[in-house]
N, C-alpha and C. Protein backbone atom coordinates (compact mmCIF):
# COMPACT_ATOMS: atom_id res chain seq x y z
N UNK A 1 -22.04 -9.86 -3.31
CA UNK A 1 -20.78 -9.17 -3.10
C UNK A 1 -19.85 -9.32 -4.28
N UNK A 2 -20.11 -9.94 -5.35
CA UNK A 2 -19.58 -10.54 -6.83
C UNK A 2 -19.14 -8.76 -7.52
N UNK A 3 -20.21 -7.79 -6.84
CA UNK A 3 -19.85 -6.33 -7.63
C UNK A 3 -18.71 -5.89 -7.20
N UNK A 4 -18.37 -5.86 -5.85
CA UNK A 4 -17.24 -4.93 -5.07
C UNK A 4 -16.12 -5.65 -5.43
N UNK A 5 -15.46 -4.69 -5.57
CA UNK A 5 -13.82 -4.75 -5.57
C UNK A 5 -13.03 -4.05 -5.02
N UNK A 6 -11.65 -4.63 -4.01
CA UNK A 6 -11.13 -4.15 -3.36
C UNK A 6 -9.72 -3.88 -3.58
N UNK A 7 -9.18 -3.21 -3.88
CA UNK A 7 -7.58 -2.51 -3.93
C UNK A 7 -6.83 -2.77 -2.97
N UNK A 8 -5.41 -3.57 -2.33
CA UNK A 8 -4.69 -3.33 -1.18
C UNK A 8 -3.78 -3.14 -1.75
N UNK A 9 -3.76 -1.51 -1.33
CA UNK A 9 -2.00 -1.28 -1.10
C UNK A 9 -0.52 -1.95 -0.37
N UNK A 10 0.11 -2.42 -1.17
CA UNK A 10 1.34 -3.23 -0.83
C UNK A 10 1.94 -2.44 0.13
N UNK A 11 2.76 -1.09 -0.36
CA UNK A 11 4.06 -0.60 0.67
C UNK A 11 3.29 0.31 1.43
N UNK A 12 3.56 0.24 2.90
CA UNK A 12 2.82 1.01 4.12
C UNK A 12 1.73 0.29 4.31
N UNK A 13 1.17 -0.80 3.72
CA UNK A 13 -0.23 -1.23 4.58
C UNK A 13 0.01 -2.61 4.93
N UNK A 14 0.35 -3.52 3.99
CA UNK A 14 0.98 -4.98 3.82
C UNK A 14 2.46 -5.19 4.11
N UNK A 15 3.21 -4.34 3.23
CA UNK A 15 4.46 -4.14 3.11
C UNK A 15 4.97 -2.77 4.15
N UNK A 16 5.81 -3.49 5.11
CA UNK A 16 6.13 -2.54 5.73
C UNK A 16 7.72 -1.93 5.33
N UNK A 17 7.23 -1.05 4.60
CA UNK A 17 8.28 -0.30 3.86
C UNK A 17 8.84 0.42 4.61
N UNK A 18 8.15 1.39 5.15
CA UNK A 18 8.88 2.93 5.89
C UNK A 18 10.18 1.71 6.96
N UNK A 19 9.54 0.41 7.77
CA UNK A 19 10.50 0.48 8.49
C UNK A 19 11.70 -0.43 7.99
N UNK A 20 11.66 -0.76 6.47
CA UNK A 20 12.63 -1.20 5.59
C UNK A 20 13.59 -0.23 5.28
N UNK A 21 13.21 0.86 4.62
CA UNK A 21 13.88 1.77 4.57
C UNK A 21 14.53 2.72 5.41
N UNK A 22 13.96 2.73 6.96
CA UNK A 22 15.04 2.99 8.31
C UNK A 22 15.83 2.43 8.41
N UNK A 23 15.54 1.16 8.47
CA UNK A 23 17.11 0.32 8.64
C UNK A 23 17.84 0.41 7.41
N UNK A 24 17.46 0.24 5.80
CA UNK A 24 18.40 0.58 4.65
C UNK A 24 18.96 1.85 5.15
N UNK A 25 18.48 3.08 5.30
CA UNK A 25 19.38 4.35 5.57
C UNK A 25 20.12 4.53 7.02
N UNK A 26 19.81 3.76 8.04
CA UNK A 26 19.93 3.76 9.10
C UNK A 26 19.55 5.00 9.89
N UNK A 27 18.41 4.91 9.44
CA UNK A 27 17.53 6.13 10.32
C UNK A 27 16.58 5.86 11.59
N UNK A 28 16.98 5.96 13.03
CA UNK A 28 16.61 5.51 13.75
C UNK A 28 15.64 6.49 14.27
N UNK A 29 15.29 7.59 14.48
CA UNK A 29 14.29 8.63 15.08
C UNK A 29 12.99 7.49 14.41
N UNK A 30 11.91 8.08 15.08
CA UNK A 30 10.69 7.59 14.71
C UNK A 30 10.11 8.47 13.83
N UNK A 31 9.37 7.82 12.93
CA UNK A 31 8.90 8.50 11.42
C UNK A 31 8.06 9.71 12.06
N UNK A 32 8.86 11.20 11.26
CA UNK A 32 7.98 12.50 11.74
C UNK A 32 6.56 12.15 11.27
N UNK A 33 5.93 12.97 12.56
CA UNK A 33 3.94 12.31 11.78
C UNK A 33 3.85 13.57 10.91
N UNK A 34 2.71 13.05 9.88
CA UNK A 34 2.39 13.81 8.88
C UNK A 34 3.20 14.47 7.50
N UNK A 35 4.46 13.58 7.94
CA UNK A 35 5.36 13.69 6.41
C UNK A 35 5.50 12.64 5.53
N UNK A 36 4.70 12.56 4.25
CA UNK A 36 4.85 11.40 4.00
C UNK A 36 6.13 11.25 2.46
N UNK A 37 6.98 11.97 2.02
CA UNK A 37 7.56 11.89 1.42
C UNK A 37 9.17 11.78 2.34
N UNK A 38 9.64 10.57 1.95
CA UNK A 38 11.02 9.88 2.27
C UNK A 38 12.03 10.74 1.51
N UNK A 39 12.21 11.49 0.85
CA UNK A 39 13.48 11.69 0.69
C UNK A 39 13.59 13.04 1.18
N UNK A 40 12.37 13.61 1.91
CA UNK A 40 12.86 14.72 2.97
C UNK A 40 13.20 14.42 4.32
N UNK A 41 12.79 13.10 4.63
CA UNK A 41 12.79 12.90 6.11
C UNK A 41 14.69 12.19 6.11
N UNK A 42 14.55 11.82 5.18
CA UNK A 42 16.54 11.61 5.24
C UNK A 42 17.11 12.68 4.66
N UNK A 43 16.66 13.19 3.97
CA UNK A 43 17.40 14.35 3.64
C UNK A 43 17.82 14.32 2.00
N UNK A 44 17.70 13.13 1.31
CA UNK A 44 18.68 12.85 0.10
C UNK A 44 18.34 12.85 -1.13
N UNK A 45 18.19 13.34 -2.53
CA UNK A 45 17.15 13.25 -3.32
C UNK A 45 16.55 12.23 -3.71
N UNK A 46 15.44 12.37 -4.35
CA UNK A 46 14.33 11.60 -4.61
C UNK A 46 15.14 10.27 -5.27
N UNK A 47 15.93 11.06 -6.83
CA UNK A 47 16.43 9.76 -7.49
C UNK A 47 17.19 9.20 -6.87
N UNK A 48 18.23 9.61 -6.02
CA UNK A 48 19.31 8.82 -5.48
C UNK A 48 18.51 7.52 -4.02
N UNK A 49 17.62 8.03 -3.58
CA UNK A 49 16.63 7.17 -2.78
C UNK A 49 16.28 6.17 -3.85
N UNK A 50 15.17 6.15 -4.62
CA UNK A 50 14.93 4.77 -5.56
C UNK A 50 16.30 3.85 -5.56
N UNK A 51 17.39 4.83 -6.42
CA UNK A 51 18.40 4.19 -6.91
C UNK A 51 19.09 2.88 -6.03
N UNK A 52 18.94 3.16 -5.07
CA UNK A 52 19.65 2.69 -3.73
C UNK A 52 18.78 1.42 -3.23
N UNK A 53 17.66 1.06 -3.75
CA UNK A 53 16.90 -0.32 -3.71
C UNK A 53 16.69 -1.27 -4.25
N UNK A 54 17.82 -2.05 -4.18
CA UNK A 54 18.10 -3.04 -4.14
C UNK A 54 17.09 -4.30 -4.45
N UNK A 55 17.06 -5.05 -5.24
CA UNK A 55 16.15 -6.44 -5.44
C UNK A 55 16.08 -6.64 -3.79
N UNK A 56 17.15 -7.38 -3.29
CA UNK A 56 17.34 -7.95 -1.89
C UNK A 56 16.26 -6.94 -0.92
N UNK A 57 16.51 -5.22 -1.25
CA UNK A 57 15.32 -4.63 -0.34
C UNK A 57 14.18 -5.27 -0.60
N UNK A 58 13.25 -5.47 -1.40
CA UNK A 58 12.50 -5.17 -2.12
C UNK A 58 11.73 -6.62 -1.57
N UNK A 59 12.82 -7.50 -1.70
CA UNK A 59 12.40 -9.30 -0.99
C UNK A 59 11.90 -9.36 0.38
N UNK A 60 13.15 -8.54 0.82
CA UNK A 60 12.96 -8.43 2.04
C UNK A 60 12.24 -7.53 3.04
N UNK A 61 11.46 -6.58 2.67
CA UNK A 61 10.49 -5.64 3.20
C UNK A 61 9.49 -6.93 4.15
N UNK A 62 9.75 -6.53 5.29
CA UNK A 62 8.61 -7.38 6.37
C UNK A 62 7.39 -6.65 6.10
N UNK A 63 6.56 -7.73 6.72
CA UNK A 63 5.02 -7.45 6.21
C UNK A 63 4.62 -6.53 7.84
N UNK A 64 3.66 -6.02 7.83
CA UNK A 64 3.38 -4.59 8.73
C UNK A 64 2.60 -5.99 9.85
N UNK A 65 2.61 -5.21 10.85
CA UNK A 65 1.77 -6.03 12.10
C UNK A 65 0.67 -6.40 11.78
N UNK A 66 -0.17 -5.60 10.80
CA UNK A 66 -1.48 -5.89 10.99
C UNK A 66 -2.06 -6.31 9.48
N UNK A 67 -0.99 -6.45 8.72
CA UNK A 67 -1.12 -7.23 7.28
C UNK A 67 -1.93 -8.95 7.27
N UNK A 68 -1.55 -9.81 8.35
CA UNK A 68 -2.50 -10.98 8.05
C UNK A 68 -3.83 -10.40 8.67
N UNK A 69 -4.11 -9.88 9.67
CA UNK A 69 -5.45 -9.77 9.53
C UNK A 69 -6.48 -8.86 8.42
N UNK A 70 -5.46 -7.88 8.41
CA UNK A 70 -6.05 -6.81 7.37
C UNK A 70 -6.64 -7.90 6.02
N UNK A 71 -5.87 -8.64 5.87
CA UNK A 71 -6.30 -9.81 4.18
C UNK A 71 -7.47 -10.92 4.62
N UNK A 72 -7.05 -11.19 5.95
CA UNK A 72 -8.04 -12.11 6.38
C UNK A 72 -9.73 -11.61 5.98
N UNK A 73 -9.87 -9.96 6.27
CA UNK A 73 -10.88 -9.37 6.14
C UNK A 73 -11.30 -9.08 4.65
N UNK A 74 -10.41 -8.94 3.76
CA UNK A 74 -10.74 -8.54 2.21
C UNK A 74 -10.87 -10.11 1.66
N UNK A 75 -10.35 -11.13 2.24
CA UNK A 75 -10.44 -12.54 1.51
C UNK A 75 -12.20 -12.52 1.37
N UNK A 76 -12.71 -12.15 2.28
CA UNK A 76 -13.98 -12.84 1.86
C UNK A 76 -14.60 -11.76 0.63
N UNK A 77 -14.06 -11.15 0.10
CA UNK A 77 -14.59 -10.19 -1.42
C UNK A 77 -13.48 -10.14 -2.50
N UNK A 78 -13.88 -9.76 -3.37
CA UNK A 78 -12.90 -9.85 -4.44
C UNK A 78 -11.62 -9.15 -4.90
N UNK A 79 -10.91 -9.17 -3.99
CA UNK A 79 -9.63 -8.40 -3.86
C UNK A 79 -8.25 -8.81 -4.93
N UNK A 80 -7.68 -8.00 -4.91
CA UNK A 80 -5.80 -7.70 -5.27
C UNK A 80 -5.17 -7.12 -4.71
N UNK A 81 -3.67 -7.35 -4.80
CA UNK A 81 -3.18 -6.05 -4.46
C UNK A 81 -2.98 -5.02 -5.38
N UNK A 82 -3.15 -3.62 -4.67
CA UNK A 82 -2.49 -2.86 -6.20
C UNK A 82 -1.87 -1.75 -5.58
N UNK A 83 -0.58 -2.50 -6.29
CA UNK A 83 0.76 -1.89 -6.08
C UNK A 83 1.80 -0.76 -6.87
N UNK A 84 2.21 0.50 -6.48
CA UNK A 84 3.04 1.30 -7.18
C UNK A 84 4.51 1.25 -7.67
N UNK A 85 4.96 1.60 -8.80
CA UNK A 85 6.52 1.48 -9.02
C UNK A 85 7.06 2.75 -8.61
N UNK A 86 8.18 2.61 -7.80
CA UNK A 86 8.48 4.08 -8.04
C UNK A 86 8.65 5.06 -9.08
N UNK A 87 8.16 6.26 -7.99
CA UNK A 87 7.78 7.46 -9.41
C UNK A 87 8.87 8.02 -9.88
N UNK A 88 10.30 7.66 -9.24
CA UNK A 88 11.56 8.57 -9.62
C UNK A 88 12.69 7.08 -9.76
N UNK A 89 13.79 7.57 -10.74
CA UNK A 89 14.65 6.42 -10.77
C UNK A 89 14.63 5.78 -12.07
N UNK A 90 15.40 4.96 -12.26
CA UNK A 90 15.91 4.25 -13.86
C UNK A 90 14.68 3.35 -14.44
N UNK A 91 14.81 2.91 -15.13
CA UNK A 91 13.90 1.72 -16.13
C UNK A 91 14.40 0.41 -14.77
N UNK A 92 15.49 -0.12 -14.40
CA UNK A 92 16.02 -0.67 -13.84
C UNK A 92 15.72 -0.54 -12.32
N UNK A 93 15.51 0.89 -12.18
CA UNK A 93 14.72 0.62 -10.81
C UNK A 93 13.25 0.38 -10.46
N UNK A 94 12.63 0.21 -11.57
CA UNK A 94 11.49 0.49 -11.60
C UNK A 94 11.50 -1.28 -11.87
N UNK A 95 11.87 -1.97 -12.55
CA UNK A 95 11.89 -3.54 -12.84
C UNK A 95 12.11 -3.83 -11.50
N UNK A 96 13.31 -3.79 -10.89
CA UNK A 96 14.04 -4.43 -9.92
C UNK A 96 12.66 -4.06 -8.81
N UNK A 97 12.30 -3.14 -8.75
CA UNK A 97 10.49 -3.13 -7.55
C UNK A 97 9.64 -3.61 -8.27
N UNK A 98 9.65 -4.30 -9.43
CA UNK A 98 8.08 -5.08 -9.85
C UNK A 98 9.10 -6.62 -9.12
N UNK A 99 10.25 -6.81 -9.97
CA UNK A 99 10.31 -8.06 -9.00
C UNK A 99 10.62 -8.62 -8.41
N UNK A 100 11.51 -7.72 -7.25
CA UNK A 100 11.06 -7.67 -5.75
C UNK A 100 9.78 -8.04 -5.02
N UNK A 101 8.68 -6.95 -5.76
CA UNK A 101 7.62 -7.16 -4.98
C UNK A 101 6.53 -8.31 -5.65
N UNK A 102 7.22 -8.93 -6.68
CA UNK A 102 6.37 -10.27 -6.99
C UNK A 102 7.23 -11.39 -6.29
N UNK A 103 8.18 -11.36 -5.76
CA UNK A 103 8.87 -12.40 -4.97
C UNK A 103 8.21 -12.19 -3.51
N UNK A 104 8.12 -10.91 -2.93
CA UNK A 104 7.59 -10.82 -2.03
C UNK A 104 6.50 -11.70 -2.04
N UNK A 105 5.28 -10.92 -2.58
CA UNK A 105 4.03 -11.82 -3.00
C UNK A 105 4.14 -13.52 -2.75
N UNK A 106 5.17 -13.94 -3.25
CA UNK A 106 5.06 -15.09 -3.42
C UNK A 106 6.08 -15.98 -1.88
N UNK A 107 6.46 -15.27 -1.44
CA UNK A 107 6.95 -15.66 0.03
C UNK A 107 5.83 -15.46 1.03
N UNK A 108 4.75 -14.27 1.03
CA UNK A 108 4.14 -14.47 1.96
C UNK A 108 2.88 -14.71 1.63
N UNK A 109 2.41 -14.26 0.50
CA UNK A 109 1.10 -14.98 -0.46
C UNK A 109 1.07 -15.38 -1.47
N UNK A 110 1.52 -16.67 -1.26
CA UNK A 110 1.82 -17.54 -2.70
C UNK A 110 0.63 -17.87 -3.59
N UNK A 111 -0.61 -17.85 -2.63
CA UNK A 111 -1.78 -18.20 -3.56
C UNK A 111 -2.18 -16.85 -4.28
N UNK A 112 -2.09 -15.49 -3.78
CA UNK A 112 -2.37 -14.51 -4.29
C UNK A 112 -1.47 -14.24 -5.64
N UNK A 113 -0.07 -14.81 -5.40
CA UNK A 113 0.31 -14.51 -6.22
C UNK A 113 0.59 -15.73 -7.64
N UNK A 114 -0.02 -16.47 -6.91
CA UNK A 114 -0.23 -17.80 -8.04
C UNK A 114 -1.45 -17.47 -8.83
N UNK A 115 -2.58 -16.70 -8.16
CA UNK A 115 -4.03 -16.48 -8.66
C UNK A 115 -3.91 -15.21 -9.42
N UNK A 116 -2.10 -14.90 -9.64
CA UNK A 116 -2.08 -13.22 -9.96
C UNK A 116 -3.00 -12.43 -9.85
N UNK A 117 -3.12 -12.13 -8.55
CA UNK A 117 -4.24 -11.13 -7.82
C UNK A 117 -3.41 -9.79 -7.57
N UNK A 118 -2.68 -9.80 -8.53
CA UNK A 118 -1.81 -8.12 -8.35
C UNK A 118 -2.14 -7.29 -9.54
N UNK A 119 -1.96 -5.63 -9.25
CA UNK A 119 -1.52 -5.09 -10.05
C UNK A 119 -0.44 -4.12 -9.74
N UNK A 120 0.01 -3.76 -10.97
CA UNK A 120 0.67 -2.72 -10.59
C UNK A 120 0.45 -1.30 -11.65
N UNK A 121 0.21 -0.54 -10.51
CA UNK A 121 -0.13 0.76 -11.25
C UNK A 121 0.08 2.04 -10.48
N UNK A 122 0.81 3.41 -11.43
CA UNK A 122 1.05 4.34 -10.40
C UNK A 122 -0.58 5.44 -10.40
N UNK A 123 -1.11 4.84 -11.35
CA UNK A 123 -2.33 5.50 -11.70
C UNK A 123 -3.52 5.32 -11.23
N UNK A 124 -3.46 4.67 -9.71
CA UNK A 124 -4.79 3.97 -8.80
C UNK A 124 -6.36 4.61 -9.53
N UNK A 125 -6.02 5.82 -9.51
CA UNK A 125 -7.20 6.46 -9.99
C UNK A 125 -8.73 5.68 -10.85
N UNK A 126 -7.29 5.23 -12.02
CA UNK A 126 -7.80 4.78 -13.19
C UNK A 126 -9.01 3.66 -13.10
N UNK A 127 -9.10 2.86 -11.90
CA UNK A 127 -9.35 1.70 -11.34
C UNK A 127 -10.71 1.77 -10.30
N UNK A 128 -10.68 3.74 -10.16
CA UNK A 128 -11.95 3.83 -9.27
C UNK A 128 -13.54 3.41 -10.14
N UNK A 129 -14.34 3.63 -9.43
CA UNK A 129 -15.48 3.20 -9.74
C UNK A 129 -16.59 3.18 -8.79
N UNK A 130 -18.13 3.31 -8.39
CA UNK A 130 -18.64 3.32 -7.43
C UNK A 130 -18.62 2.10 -6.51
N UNK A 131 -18.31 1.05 -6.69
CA UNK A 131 -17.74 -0.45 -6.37
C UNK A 131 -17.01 -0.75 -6.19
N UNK A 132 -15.68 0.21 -6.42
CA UNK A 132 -14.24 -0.34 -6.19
C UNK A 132 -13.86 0.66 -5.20
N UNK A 133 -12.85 -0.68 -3.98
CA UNK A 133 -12.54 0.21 -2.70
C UNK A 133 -11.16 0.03 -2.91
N UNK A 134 -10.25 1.04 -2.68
CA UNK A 134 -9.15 1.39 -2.54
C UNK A 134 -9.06 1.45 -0.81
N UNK A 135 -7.87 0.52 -0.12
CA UNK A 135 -7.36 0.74 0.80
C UNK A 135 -5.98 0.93 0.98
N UNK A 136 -5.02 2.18 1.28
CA UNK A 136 -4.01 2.82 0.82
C UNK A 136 -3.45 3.79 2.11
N UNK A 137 -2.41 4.02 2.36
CA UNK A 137 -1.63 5.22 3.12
C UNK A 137 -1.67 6.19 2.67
N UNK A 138 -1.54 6.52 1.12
CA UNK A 138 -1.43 7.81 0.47
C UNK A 138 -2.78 8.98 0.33
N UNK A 139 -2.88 9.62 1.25
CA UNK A 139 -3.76 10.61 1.30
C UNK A 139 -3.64 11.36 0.14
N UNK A 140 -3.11 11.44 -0.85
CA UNK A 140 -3.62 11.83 -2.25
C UNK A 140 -3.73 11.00 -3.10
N UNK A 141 -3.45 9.52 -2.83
CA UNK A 141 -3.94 8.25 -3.72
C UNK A 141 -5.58 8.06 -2.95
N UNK A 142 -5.84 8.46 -2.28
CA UNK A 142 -6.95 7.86 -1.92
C UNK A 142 -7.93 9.23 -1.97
N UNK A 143 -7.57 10.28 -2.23
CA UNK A 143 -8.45 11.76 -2.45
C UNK A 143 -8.33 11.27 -4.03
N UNK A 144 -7.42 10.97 -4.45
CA UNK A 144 -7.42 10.67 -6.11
C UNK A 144 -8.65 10.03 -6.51
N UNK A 145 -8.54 8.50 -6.10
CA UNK A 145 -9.18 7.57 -6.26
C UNK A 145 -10.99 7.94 -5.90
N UNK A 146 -11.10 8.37 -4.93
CA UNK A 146 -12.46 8.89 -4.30
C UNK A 146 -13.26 10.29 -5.87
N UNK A 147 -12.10 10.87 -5.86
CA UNK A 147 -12.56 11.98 -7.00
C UNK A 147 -12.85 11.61 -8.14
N UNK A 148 -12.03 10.32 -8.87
CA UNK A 148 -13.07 10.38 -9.84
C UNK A 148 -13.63 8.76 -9.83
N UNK A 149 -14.67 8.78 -8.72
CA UNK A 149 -15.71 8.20 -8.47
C UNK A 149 -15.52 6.87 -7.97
N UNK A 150 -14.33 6.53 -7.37
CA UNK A 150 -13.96 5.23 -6.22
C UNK A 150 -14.30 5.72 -4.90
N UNK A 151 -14.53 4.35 -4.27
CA UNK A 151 -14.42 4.72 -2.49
C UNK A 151 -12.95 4.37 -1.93
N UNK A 152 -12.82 4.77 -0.86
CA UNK A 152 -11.48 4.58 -0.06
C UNK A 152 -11.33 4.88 1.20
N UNK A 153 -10.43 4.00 1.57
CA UNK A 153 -10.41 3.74 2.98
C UNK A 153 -8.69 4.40 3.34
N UNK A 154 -8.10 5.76 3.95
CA UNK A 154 -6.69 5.97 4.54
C UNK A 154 -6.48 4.79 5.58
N UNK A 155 -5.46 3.92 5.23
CA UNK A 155 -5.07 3.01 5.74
C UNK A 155 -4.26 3.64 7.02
N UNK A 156 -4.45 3.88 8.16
CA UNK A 156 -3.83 4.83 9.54
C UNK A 156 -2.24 4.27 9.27
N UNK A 157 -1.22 5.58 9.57
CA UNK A 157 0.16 5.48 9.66
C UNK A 157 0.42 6.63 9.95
N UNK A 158 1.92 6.83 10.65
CA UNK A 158 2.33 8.58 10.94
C UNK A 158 2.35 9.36 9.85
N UNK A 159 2.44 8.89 8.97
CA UNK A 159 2.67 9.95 7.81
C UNK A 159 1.29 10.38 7.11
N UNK A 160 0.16 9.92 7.46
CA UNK A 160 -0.93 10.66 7.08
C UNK A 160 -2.22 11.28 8.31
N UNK A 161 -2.90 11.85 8.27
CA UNK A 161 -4.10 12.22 8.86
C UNK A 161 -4.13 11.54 9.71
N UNK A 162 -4.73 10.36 9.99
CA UNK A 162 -5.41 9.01 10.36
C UNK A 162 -4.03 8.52 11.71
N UNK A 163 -2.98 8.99 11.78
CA UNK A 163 -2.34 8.71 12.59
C UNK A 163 -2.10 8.53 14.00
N UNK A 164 -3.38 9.14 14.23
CA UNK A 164 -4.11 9.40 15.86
C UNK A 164 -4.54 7.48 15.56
N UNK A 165 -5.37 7.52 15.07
CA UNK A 165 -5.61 5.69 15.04
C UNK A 165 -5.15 4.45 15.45
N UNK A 166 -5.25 4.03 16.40
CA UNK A 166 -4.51 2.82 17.02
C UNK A 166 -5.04 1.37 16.64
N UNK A 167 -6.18 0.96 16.77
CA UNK A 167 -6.57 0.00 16.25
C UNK A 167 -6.66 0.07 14.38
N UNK A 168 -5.83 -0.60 13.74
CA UNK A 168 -5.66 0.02 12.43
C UNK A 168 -7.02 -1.10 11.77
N UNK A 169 -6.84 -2.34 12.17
CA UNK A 169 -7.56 -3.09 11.58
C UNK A 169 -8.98 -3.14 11.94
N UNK A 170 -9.50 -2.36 12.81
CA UNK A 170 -10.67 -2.50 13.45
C UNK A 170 -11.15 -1.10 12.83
N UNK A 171 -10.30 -0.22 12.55
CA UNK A 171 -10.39 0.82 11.87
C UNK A 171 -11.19 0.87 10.05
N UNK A 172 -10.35 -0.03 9.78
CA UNK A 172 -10.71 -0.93 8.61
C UNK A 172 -11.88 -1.24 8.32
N UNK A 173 -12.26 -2.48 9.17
CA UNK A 173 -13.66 -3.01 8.97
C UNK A 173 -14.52 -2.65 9.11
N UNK A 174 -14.22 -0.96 10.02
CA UNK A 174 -15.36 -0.53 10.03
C UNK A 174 -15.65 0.14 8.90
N UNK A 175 -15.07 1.15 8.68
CA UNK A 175 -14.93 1.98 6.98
C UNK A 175 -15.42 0.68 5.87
N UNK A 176 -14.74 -0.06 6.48
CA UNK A 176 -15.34 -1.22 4.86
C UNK A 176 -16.88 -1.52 4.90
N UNK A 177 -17.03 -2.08 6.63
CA UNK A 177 -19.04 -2.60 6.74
C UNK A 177 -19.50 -0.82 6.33
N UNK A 178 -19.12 0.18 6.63
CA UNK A 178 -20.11 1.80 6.41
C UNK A 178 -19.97 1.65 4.62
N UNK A 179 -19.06 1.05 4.03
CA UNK A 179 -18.51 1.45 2.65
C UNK A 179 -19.85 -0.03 2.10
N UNK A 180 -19.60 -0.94 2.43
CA UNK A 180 -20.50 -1.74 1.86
C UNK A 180 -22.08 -1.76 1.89
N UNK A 181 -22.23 -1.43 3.38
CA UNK A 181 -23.93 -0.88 3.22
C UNK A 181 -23.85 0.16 2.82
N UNK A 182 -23.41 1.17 2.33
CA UNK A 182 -23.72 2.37 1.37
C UNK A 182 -23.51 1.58 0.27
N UNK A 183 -22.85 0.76 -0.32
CA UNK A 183 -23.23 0.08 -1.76
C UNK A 183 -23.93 -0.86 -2.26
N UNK A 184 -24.63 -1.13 -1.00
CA UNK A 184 -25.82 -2.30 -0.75
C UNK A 184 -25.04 -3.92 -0.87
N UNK A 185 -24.34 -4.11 -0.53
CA UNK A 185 -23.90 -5.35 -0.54
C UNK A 185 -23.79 -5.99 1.43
């Protein structure tokens, strides 16, 4: 299993962002399914959304329900996280979310982030490979990643496909055991 490598997406799979950012905007409706861009579901533009996140957000994003088990399952292969900066917003907002989300890291996985088992990249793509699994929310990070020649797993949430899905983590392991005996490991 020394070949495979596994990708976890931080915000929406680990990092529970969407419901960080309800309470930052104070948006109480439940996330419309199948929209996955935030600055239509509040209404406000793209840059002025980044702008508005705060280091303190960024610390403080709770981890999703099903984040310790979800890692429990990638610990036994050779995993990171790999994480995005936002795509809109200053030089300054884009720092202030690398370290945010390396403080994060280090509040709730200090060894991951002592073993710097992160990356950060808006370019997941770059990283595919027939061995490398991407597990992610973004239904065009993970059509990305798959196209030029990674596997991937849609991590289930309202805002993509997969949202019918209730057991998220059982969801998981299975896509991962079908993903690993197709790569012979």
């Amino acid at each position: 299993m020394t070949n495979v490598k596994i990708y976890v997406d931080m915000d929406g799979v680990c990092a529970d962002f969407i419901t960080a950012i309800k309470d930052r905007f104070k948006y109480t409706d439940p996330w419309p399914v199948g929209i996955y861009e935030i600055d239509k579901v509040l209404d406000i533009p793209e840059y002025d959304l980044w702008e508005n996140l705060t280091l303190d957000f960024w610390i403080d994003i709770p981890k999703t329900p099903e984040c310790d088990r979800l890692m429990q399952i990638v610990s036994n292969y050779n995993y990171c996280f790999l994480t995005a900066l936002p795509a809109r917003g200053s030089i300054v907002c884009r720092s202030t979310s690398i370290i945010g989300k390396m403080e994060w890291l280090k509040t709730y996985y200090k060894h991951i982030y002592k073993q710097r088992k992160y990356i950060f990249a808006n370019c997941k793509y770059m990283l595919a490979a027939p061995n490398h699994i991407l597990i992610d929310d973004s239904s065009r990070k993970v059509d990305k990643f798959i196209k030029h020649g990674g596997r991937a797993i849609l991590f289930p949430q309202p805002w993509n496909e997969n949202n019918h899905i209730e057991n998220k983590v059982e969801y998981i392991r299975e896509c991962l055991n079908k993903i690993l005996l197709d790569i012979g490991e």
